[in-house]
N, C-alpha and C. Protein backbone atom coordinates (compact mmCIF):
# COMPACT_ATOMS: atom_id res chain seq x y z
N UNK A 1 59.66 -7.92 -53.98
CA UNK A 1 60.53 -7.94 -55.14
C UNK A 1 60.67 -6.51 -55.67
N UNK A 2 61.50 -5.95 -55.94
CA UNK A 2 62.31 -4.98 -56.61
C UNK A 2 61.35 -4.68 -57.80
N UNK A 3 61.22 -3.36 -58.18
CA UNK A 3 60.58 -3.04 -59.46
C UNK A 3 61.69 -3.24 -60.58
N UNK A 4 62.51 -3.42 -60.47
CA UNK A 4 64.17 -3.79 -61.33
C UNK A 4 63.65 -5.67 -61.46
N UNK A 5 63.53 -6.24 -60.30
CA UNK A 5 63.37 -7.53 -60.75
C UNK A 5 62.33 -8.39 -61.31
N UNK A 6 61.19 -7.41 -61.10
CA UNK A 6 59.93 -7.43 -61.66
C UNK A 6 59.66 -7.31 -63.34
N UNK A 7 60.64 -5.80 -63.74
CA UNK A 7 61.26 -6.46 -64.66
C UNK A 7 61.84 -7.42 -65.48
N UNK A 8 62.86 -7.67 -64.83
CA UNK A 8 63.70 -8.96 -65.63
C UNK A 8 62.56 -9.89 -65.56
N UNK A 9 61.90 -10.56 -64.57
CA UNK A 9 61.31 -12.01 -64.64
C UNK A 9 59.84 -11.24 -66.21
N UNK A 10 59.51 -10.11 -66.34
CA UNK A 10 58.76 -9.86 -67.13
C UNK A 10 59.12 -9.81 -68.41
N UNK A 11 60.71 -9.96 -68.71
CA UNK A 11 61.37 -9.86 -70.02
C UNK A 11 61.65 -11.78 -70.38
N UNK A 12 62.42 -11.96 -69.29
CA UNK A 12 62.45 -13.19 -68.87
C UNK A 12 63.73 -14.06 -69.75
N UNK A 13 64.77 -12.78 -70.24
CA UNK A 13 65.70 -13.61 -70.44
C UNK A 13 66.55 -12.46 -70.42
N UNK A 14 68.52 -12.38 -69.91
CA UNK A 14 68.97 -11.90 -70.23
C UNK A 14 70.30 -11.91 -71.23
N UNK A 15 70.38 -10.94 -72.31
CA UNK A 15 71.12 -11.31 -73.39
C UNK A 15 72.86 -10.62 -72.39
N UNK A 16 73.91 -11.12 -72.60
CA UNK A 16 75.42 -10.87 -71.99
C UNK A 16 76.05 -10.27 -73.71
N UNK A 17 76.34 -9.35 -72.96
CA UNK A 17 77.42 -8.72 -74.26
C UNK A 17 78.92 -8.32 -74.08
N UNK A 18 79.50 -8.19 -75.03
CA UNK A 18 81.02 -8.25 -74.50
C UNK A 18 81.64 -7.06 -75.81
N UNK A 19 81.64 -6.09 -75.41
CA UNK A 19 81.98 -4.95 -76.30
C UNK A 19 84.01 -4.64 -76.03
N UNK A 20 84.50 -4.64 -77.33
CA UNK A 20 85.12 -4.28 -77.04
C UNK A 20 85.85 -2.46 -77.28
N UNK A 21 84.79 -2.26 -77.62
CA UNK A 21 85.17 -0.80 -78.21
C UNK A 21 83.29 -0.25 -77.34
N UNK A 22 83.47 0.58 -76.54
CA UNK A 22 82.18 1.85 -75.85
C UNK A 22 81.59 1.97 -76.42
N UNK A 23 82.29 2.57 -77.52
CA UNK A 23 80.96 3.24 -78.74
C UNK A 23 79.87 2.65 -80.05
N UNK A 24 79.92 1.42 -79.60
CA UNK A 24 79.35 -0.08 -79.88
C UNK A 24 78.37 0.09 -78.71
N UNK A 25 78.17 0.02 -77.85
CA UNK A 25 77.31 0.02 -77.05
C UNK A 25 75.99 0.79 -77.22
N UNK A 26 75.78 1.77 -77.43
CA UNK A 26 74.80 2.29 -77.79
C UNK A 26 73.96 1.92 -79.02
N UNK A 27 74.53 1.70 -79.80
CA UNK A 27 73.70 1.21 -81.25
C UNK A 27 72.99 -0.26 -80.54
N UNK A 28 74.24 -1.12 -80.15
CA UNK A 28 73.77 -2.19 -79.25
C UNK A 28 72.38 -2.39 -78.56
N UNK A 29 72.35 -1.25 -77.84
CA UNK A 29 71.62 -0.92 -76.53
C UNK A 29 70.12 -0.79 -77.15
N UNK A 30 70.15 0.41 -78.19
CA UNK A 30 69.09 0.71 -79.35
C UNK A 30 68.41 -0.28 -79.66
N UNK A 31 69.34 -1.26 -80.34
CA UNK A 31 69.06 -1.94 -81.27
C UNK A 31 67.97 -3.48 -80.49
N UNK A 32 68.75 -3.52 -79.49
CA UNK A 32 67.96 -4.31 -78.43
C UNK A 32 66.67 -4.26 -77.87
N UNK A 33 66.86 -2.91 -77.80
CA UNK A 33 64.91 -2.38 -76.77
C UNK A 33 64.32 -2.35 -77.95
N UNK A 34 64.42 -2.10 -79.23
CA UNK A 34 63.47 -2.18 -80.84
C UNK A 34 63.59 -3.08 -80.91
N UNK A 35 64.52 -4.28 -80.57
CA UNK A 35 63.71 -5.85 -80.62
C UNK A 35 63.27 -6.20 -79.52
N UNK A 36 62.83 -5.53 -78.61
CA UNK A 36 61.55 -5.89 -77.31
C UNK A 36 62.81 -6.86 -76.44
N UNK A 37 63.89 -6.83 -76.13
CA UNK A 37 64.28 -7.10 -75.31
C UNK A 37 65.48 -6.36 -74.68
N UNK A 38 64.89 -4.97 -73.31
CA UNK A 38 65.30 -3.98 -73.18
C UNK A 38 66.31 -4.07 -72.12
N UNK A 39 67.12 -5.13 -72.18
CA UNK A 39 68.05 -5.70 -70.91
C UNK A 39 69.33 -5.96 -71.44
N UNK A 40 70.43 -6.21 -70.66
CA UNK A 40 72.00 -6.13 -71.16
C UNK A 40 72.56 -6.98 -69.62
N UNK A 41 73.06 -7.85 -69.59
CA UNK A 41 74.23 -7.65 -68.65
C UNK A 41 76.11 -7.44 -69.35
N UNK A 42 76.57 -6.93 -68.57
CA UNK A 42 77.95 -6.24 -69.18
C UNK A 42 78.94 -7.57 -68.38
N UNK A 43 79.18 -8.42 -68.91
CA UNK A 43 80.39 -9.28 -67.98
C UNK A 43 81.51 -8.11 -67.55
N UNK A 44 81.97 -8.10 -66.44
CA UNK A 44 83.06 -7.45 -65.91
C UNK A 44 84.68 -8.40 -66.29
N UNK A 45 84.71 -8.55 -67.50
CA UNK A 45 86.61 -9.58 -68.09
C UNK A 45 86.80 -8.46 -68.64
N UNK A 46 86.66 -7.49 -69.31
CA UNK A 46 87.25 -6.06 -70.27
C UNK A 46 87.96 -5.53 -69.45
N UNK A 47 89.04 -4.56 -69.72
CA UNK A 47 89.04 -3.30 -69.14
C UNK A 47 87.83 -2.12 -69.52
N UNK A 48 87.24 -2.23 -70.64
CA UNK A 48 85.93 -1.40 -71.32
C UNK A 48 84.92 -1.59 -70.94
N UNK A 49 84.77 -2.98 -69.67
CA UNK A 49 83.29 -3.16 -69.68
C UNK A 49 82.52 -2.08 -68.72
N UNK A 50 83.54 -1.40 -67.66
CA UNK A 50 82.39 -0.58 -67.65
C UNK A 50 82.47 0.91 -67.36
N UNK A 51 82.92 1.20 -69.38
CA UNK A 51 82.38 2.05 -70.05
C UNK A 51 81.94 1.79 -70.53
N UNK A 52 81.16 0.49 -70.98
CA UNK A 52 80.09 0.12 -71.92
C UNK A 52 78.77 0.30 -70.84
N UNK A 53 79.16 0.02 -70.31
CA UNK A 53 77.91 0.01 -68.42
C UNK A 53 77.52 1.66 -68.33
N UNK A 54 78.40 2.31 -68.49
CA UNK A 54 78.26 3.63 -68.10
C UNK A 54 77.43 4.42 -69.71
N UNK A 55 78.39 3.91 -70.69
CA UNK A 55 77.95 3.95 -72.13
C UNK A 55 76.01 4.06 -72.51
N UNK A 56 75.80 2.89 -71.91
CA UNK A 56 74.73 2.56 -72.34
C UNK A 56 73.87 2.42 -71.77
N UNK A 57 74.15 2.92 -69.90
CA UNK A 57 72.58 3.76 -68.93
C UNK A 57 73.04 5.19 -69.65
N UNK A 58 73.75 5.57 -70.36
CA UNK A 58 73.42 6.65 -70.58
C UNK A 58 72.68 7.74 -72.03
N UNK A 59 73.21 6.68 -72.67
CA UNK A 59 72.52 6.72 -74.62
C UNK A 59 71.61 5.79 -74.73
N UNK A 60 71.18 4.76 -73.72
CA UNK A 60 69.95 4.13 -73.95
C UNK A 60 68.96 3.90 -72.79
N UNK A 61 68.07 5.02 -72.18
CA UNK A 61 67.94 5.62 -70.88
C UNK A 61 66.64 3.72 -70.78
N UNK A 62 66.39 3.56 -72.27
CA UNK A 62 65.24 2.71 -71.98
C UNK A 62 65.65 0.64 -71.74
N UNK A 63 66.82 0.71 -71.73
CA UNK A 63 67.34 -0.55 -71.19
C UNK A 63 67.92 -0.65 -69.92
N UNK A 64 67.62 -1.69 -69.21
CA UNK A 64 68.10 -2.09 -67.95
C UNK A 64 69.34 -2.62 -68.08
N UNK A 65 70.40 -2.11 -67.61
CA UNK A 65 71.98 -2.23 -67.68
C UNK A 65 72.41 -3.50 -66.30
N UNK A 66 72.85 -4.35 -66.76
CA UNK A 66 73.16 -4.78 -65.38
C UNK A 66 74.98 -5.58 -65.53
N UNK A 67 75.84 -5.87 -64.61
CA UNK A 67 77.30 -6.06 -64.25
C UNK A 67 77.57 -7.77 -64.11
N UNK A 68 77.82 -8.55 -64.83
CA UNK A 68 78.11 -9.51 -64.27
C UNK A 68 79.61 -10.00 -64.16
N UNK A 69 79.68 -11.31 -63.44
CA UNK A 69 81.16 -11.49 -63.29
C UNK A 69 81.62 -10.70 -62.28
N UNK A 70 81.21 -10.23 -61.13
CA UNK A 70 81.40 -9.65 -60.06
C UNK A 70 81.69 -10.17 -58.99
N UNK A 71 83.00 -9.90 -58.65
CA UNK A 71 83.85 -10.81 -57.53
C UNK A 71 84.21 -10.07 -56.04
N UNK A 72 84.22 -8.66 -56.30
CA UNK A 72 84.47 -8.28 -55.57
C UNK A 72 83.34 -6.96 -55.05
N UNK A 73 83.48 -6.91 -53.71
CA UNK A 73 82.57 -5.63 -53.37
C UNK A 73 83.35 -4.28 -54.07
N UNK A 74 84.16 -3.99 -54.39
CA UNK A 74 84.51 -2.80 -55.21
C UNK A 74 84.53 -3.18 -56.49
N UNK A 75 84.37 -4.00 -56.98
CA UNK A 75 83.60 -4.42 -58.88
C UNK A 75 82.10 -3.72 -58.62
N UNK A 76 81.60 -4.64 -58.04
CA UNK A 76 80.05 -4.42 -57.62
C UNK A 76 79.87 -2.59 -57.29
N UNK A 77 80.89 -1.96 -56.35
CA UNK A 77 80.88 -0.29 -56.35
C UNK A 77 81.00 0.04 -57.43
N UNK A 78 82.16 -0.67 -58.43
CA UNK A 78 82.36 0.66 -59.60
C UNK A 78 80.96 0.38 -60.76
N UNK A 79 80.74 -0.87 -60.56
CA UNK A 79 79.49 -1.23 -61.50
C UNK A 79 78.34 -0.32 -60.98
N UNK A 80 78.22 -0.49 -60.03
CA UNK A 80 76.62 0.55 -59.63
C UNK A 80 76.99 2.06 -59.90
N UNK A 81 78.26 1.97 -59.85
CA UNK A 81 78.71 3.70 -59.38
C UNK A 81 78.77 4.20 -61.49
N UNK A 82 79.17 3.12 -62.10
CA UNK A 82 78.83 3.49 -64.16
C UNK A 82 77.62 3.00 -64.31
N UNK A 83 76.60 2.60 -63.94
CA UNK A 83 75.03 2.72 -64.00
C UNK A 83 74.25 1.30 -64.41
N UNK A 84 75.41 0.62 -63.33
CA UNK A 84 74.16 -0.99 -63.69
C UNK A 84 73.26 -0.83 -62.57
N UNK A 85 72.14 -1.68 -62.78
CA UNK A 85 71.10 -1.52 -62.03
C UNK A 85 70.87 -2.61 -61.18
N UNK A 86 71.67 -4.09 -61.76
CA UNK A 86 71.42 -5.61 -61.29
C UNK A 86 72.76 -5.88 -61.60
N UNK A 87 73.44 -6.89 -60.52
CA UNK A 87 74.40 -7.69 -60.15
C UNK A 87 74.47 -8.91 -60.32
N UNK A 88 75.53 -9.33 -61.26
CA UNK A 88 75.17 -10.87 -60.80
C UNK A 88 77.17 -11.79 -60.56
């Protein structure tokens, strides 16, 4: 198992957020790991979702970012390629 999935089953739940404005994301992101649950998945329905993905591996180095709603192998590229870490 993945030190990424070792994770999640150690948090053991993940919260889905749906930003529609980037710069929401970070306070988000913050605000999440100070309530002890340091995980995100970003549904991929926005056109913003992933600058919120990219947003928030990058202003919140201490949450695990991950892409869901991923249909295609180039969703799944641009998601890994703005800084999710897990797919679903």
């Amino acid at each position: 198992m993945s030190e990424t999935m070792k994770m999640i089953a150690d948090i053991g739940l993940i919260p889905q957020i749906s930003l529609n404005d980037p710069e929401d994301a970070g306070p988000l992101g913050r605000a999440l790991v100070k309530g002890g649950i340091p995980i995100a998945e970003v549904a991929l329905h926005q056109d913003t979702s992933l600058k919120v993905i990219q947003t928030l591996s990058k202003q919140v180095p201490d949450i695990i970012v991950g892409a869901g709603m991923i249909r295609t192998v180039d969703q799944a590229r641009s998601a890994v390629k703005a800084g999710a870490r897990f797919l679903i």
